[in-house]
C-alpha atoms as a PDB file:
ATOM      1  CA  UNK A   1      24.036  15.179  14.940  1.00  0.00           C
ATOM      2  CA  UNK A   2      25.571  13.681  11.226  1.00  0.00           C
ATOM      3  CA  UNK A   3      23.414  12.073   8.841  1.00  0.00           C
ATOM      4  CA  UNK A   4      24.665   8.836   9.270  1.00  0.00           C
ATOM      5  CA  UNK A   5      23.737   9.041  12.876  1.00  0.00           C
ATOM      6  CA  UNK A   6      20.480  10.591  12.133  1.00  0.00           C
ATOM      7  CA  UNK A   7      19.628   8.010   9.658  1.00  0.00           C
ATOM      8  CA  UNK A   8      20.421   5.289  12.731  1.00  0.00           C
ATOM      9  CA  UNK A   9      18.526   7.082  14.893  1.00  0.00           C
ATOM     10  CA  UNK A  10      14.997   7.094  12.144  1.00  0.00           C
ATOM     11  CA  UNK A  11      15.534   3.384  11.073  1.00  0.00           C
ATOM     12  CA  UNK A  12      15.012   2.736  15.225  1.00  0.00           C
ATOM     13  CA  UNK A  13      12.282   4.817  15.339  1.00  0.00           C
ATOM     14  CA  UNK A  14      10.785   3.055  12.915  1.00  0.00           C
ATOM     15  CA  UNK A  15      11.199  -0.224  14.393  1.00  0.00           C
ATOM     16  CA  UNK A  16      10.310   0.914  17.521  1.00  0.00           C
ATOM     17  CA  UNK A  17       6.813   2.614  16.192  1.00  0.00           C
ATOM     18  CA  UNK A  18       6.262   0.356  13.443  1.00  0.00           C
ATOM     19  CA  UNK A  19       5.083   3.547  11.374  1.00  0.00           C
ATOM     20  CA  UNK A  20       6.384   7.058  11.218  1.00  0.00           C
ATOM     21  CA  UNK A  21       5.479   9.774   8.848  1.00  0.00           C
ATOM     22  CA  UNK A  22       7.792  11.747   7.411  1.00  0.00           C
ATOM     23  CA  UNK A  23       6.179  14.810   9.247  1.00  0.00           C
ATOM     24  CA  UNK A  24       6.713  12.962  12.749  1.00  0.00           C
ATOM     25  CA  UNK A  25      10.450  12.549  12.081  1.00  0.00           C
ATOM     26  CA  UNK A  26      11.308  16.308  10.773  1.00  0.00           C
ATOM     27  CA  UNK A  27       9.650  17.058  13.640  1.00  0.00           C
ATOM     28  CA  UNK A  28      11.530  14.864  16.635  1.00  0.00           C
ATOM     29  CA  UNK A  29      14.619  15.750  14.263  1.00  0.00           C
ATOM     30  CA  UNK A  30      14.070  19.345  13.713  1.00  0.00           C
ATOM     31  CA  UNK A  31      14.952  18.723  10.250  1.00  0.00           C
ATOM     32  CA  UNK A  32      13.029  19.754   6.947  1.00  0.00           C
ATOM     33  CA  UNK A  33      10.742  17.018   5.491  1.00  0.00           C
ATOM     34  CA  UNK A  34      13.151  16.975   2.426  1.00  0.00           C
ATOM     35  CA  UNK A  35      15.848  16.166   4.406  1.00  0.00           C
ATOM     36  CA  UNK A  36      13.694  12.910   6.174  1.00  0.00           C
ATOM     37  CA  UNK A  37      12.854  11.812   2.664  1.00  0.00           C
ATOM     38  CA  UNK A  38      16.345  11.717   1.373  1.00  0.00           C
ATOM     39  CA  UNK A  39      17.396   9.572   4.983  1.00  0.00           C
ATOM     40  CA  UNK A  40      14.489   7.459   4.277  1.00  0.00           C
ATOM     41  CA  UNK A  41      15.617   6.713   0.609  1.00  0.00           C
ATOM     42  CA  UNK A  42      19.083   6.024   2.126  1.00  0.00           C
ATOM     43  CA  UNK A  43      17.652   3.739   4.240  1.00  0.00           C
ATOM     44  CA  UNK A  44      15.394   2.110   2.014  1.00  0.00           C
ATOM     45  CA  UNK A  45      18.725   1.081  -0.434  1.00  0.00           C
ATOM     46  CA  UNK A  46      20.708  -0.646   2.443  1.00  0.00           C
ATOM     47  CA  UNK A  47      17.103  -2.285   3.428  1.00  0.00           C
ATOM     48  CA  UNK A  48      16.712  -0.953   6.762  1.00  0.00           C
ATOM     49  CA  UNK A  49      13.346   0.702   5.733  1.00  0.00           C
ATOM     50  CA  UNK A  50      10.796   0.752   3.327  1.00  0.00           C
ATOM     51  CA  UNK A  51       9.460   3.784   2.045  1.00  0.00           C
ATOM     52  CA  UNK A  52       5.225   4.209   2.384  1.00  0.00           C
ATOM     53  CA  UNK A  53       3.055   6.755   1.226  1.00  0.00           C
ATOM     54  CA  UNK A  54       3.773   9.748   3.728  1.00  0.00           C
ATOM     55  CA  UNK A  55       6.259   7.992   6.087  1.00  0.00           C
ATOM     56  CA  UNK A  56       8.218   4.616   6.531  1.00  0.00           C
ATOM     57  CA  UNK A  57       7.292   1.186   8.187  1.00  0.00           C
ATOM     58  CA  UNK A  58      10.039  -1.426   9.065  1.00  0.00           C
ATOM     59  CA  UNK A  59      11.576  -3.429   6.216  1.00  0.00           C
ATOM     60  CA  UNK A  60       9.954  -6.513   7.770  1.00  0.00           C
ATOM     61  CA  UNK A  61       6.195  -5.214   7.302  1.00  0.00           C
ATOM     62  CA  UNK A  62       6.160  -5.458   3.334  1.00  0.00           C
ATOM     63  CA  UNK A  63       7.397  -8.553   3.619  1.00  0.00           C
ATOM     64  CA  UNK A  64       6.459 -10.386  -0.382  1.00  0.00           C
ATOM     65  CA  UNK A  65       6.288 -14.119   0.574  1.00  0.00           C
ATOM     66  CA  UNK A  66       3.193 -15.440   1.545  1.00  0.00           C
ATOM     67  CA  UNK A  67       2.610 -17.788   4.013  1.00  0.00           C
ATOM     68  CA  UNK A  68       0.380 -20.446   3.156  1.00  0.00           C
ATOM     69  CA  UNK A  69      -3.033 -21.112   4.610  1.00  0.00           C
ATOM     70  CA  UNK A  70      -1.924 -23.890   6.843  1.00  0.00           C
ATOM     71  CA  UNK A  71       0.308 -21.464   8.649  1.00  0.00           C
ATOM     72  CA  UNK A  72      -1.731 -18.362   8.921  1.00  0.00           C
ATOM     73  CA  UNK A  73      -4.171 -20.865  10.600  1.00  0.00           C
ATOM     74  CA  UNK A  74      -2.191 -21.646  13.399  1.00  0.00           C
ATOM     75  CA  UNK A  75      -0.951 -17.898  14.344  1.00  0.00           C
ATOM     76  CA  UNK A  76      -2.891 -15.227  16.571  1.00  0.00           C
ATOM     77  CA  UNK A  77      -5.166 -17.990  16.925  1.00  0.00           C
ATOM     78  CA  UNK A  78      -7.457 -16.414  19.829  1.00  0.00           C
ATOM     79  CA  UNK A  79      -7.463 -13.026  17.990  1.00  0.00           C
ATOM     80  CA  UNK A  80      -9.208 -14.788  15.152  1.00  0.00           C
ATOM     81  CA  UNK A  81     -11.634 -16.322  16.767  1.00  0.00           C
ATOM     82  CA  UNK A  82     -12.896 -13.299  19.036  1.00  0.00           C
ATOM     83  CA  UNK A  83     -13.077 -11.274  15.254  1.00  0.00           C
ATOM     84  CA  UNK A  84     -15.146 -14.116  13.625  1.00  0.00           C
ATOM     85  CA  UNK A  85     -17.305 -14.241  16.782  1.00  0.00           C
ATOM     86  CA  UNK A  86     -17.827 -10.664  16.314  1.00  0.00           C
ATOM     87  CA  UNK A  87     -18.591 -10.596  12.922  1.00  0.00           C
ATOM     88  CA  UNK A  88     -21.805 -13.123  13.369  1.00  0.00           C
ATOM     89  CA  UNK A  89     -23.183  -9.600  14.685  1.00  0.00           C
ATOM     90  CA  UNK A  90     -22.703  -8.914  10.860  1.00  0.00           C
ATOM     91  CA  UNK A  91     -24.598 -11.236   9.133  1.00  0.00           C
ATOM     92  CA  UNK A  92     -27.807 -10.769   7.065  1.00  0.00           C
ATOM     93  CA  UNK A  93     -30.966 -11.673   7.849  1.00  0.00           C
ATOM     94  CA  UNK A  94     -32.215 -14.986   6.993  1.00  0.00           C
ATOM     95  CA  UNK A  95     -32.601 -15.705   3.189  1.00  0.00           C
ATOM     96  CA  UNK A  96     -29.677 -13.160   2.738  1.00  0.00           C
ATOM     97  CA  UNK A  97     -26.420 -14.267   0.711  1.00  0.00           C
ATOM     98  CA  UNK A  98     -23.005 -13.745   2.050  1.00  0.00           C
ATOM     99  CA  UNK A  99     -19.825 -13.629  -0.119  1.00  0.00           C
ATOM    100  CA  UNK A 100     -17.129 -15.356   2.517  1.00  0.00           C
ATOM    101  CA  UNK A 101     -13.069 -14.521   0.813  1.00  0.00           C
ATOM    102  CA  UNK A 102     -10.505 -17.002   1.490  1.00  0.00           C
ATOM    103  CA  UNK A 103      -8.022 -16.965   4.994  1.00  0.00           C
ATOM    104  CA  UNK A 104      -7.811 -18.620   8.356  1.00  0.00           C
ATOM    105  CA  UNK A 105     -10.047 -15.650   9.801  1.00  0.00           C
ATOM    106  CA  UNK A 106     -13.066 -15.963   7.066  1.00  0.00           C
ATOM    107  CA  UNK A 107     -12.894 -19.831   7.733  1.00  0.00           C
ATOM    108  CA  UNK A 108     -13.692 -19.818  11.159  1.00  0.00           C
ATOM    109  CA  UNK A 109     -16.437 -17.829  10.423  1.00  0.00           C
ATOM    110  CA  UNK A 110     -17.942 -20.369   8.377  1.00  0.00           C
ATOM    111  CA  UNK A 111     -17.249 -22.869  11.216  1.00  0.00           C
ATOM    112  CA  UNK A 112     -19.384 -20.219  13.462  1.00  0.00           C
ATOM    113  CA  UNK A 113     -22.278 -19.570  11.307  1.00  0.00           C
ATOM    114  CA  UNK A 114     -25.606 -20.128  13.556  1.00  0.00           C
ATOM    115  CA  UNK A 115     -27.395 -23.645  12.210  1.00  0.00           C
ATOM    116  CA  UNK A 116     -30.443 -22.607  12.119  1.00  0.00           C
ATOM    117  CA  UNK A 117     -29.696 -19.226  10.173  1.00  0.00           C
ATOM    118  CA  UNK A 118     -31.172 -19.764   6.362  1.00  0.00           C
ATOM    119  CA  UNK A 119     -28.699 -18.178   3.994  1.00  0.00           C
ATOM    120  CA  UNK A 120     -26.979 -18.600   0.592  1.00  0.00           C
ATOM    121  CA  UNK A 121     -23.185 -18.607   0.898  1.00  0.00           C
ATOM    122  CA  UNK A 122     -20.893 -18.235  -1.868  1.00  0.00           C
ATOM    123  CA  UNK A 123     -17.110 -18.825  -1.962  1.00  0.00           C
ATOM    124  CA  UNK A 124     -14.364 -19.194  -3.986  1.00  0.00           C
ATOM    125  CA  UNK A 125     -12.508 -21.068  -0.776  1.00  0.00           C
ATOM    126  CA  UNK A 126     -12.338 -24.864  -1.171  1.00  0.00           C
ATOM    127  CA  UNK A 127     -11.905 -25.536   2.803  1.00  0.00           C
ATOM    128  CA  UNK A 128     -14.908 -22.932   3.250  1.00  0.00           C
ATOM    129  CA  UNK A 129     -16.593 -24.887   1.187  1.00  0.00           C
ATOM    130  CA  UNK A 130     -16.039 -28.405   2.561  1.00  0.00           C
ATOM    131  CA  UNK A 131     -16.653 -26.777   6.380  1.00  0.00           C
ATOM    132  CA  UNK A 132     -20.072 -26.024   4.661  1.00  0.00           C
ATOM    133  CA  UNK A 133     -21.226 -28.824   2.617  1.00  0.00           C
ATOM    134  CA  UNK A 134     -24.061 -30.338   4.017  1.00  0.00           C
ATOM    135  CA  UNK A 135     -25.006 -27.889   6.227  1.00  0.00           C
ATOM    136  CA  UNK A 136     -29.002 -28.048   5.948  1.00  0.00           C
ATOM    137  CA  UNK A 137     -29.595 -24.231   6.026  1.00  0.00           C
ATOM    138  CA  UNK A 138     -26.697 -23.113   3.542  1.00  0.00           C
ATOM    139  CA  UNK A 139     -27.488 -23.253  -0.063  1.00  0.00           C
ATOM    140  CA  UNK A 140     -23.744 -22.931  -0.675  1.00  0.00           C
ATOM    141  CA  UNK A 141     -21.966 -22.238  -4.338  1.00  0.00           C
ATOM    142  CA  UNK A 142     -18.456 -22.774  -5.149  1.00  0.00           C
ATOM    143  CA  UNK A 143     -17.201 -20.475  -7.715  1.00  0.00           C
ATOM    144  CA  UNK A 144     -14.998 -21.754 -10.445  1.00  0.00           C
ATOM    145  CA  UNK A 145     -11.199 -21.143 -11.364  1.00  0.00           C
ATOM    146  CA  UNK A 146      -7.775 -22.190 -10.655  1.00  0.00           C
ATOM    147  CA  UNK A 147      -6.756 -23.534  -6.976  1.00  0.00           C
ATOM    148  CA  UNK A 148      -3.999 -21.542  -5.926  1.00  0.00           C
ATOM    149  CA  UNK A 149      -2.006 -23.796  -2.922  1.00  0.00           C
ATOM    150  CA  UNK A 150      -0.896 -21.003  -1.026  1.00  0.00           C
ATOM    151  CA  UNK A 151      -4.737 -20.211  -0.228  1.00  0.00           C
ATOM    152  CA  UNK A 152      -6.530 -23.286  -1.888  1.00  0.00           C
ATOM    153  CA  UNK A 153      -8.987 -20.717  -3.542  1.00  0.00           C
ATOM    154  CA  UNK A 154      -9.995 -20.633  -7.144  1.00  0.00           C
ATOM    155  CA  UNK A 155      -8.578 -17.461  -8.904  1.00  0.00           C
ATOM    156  CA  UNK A 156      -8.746 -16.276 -12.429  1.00  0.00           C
ATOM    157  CA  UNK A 157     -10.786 -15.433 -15.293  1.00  0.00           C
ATOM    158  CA  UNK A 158     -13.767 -17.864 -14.874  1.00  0.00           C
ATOM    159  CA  UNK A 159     -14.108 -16.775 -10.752  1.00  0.00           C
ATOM    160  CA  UNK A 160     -13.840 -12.962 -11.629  1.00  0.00           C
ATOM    161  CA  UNK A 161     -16.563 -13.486 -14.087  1.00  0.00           C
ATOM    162  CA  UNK A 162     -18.686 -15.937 -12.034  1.00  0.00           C
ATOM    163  CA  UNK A 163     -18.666 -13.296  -9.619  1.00  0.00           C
ATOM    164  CA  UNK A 164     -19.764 -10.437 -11.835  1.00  0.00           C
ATOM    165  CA  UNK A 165     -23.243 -11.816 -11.740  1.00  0.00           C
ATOM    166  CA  UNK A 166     -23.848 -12.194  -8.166  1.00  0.00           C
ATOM    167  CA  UNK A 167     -25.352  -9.436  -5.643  1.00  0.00           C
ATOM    168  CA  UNK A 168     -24.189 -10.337  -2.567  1.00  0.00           C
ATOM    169  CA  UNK A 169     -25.512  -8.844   0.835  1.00  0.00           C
ATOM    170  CA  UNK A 170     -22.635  -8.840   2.577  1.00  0.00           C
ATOM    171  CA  UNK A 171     -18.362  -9.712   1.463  1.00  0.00           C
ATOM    172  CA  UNK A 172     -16.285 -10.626   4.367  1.00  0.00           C
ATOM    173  CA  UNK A 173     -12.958 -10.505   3.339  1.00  0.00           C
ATOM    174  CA  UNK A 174      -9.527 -10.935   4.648  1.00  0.00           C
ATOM    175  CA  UNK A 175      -6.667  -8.782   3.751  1.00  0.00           C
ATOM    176  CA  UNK A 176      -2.327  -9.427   3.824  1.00  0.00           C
ATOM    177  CA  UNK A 177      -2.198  -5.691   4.701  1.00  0.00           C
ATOM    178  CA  UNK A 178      -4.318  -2.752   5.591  1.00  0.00           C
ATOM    179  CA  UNK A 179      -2.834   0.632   5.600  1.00  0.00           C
ATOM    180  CA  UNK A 180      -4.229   4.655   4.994  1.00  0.00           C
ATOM    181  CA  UNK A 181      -2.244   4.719   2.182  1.00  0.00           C
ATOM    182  CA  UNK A 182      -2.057   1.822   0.292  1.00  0.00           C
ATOM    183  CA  UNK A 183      -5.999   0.586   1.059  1.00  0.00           C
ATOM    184  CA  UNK A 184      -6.249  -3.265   1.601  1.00  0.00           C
ATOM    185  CA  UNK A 185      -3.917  -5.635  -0.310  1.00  0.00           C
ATOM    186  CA  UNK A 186      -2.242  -8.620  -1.158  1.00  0.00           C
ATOM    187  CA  UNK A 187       0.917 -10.414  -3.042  1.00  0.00           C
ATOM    188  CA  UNK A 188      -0.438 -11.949  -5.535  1.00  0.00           C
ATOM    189  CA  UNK A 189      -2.390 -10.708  -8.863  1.00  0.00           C
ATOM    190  CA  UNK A 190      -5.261 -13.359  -9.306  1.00  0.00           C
ATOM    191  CA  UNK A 191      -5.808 -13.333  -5.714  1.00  0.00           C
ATOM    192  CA  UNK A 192      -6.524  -9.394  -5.746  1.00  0.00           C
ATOM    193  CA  UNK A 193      -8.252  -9.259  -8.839  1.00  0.00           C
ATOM    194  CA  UNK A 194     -10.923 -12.353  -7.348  1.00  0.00           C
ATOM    195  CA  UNK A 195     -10.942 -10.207  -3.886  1.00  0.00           C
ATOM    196  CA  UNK A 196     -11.709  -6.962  -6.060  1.00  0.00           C
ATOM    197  CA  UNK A 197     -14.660  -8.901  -7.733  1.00  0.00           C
ATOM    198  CA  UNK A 198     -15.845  -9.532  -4.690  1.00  0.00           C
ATOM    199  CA  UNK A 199     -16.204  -5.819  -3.413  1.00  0.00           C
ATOM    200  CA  UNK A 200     -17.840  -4.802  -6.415  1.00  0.00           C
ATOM    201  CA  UNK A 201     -20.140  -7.784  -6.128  1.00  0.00           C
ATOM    202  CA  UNK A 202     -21.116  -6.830  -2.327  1.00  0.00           C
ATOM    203  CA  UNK A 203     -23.729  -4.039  -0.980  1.00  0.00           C
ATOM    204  CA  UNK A 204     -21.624  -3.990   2.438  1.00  0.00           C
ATOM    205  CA  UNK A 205     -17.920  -5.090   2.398  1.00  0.00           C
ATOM    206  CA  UNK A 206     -16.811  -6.126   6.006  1.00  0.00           C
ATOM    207  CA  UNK A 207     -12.755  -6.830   6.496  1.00  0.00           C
ATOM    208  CA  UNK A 208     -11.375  -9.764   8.887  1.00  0.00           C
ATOM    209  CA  UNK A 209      -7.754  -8.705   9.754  1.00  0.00           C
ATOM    210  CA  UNK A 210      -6.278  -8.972  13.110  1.00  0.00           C
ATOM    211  CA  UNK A 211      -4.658  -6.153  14.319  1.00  0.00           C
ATOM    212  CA  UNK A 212      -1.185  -7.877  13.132  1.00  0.00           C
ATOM    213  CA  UNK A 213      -2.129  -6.857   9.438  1.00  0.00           C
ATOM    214  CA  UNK A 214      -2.879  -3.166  10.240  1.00  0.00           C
ATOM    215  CA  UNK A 215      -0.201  -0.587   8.197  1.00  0.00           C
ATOM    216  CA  UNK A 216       1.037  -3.402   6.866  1.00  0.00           C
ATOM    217  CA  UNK A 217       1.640  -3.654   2.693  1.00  0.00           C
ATOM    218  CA  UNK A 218       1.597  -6.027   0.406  1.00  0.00           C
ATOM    219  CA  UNK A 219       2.100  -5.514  -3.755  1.00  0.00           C
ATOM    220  CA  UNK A 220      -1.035  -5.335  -5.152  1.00  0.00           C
ATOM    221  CA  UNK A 221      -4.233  -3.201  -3.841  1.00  0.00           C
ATOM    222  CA  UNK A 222      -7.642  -4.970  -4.218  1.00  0.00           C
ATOM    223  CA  UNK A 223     -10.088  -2.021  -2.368  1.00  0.00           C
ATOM    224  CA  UNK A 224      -9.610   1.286  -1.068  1.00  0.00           C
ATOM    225  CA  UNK A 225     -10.579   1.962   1.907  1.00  0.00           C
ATOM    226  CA  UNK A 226     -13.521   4.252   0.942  1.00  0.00           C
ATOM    227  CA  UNK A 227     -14.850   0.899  -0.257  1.00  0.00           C
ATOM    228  CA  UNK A 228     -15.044  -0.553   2.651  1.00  0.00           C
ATOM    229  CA  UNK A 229     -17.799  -0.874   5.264  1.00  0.00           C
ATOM    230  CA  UNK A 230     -16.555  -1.868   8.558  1.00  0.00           C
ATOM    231  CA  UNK A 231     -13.341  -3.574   9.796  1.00  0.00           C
ATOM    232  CA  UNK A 232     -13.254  -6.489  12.643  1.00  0.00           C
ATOM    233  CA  UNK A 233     -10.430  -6.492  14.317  1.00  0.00           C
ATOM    234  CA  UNK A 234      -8.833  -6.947  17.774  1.00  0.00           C
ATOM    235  CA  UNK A 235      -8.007  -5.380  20.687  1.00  0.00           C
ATOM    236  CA  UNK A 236      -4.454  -4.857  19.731  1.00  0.00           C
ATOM    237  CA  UNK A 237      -5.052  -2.064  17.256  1.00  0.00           C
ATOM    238  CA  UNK A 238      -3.064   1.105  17.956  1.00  0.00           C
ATOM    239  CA  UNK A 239      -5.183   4.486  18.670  1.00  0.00           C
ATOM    240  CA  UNK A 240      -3.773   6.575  16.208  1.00  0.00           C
ATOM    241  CA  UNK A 241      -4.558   3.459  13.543  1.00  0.00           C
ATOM    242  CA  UNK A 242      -7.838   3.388  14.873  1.00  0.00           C
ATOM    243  CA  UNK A 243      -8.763   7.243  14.670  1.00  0.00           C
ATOM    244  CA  UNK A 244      -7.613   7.228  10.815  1.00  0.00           C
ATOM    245  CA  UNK A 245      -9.535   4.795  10.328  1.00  0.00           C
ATOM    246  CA  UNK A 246     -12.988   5.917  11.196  1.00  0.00           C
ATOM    247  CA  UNK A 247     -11.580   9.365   9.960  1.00  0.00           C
ATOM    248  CA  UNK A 248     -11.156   7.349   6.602  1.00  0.00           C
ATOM    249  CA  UNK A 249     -15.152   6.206   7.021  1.00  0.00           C
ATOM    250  CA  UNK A 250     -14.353   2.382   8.004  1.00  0.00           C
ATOM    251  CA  UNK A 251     -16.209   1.257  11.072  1.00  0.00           C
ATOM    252  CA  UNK A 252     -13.779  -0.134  13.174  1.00  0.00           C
ATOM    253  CA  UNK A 253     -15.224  -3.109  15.497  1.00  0.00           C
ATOM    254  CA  UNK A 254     -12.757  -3.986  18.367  1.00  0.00           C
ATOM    255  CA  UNK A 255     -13.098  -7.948  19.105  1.00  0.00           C
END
């Protein structure tokens, strides 16, 4: 086989799989790993792949733009409800506080929370928020900051270090991407930094991601995944994403 119909060959594989390692493709190649990594850079230039830690994924899964809240609302719709069902499972005990993230998984969530469950939340989500206000058994707190559009959540300075003071029982955050590798993360800087405030601030860290965002990448990391608890996802989760998981110490929860 030539290299340039080798290289055709891995950037379909890729697609196909959605994530290869560069171990898998010497090996349905019977080439040497150095030669997979050179085809993968020579793929990543003309855009046909991007390179991961220890493999490839499809050009289309590190994809930078963010879609805004509005949108993310109104895709994998039934996946996101099954996960926030599941995740009531999750909650503390009455009296307990709950740190709930920003996303269009964490707000239904908020929409699901039992009425007659006693518990502070705190968010840094202005639709959370307004879902929550006046509720009669939510002493709810809206962190301060700037109001980023994309998410309409208050980032920056004056949330990271409003959030430095709480000690929450439980975070339940979403993610863009979630990957062995690269740990949970997102596009934007202020938006990673508030989420990463938000793991330190919790005793138990519990991610919302349907099974969409799994070994997929965005920019910036906000946790590893040694920092985090359990994940809620759905049913659509591969095996082999599954198994390194739990291998990595997440609890995986299938909705």
């Amino acid at each position: 086989m030539y290299a340039e119909e080798r290289q055709q060959a891995m950037a379909q594989l890729v697609v196909d799989r959605g994530r290869v390692s560069v171990n898998q493709i010497a090996e349905q190649f019977d080439v040497t790993t150095e030669t997979v990594r050179r085809d993968l850079s020579a793929l990543e230039r003309i855009g046909l792949v991007r390179r991961v830690h220890g493999g490839a994924v499809p050009a289309s899964a590190l994809a930078v733009i963010e879609a805004g809240l509005g949108e993310r609302d109104r895709s994998n719709t039934e996946a996101k409800d099954r996960i926030a069902d599941a995740a009531l499972d999750l909650l503390p005990a009455a009296d307990g506080t709950v740190l709930l993230d920003a996303g269009s998984t964490t707000g239904r969530l908020a929409r699901q929370l039992p009425r007659d469950l006693r518990v502070t939340v705190v968010t840094h989500a202005v639709p959370v928020a307004a879902r929550l206000a006046g509720s009669p058994n939510v002493d709810l707190h809206l962190l301060p900051g700037r109001v980023r559009p994309a998410t309409q959540a208050a980032v920056g300075a004056d949330t990271v270090v409003a959030l430095d003071r709480i000690r929450a029982d439980v975070a339940f955050l979403g993610t863009n991407g979630l990957s062995i590798g690269h740990g949970l993360s997102t596009p934007d800087r202020d938006e990673a930094a508030t989420k990463r405030a938000m793991v330190s601030a919790a005793r138990r860290v519990v991610c919302l991601a349907d099974s969409s965002k799994v070994g997929t990448e965005a920019p910036i990391r906000f946790a590893e995944l040694g920092e985090v608890d359990v994940l809620v996802t759905d049913a659509g989760i591969a095996d082999a994403d599954r198994r390194a998981l739990e291998r990595a110490g997440v609890e995986v929860v299938v909705a």
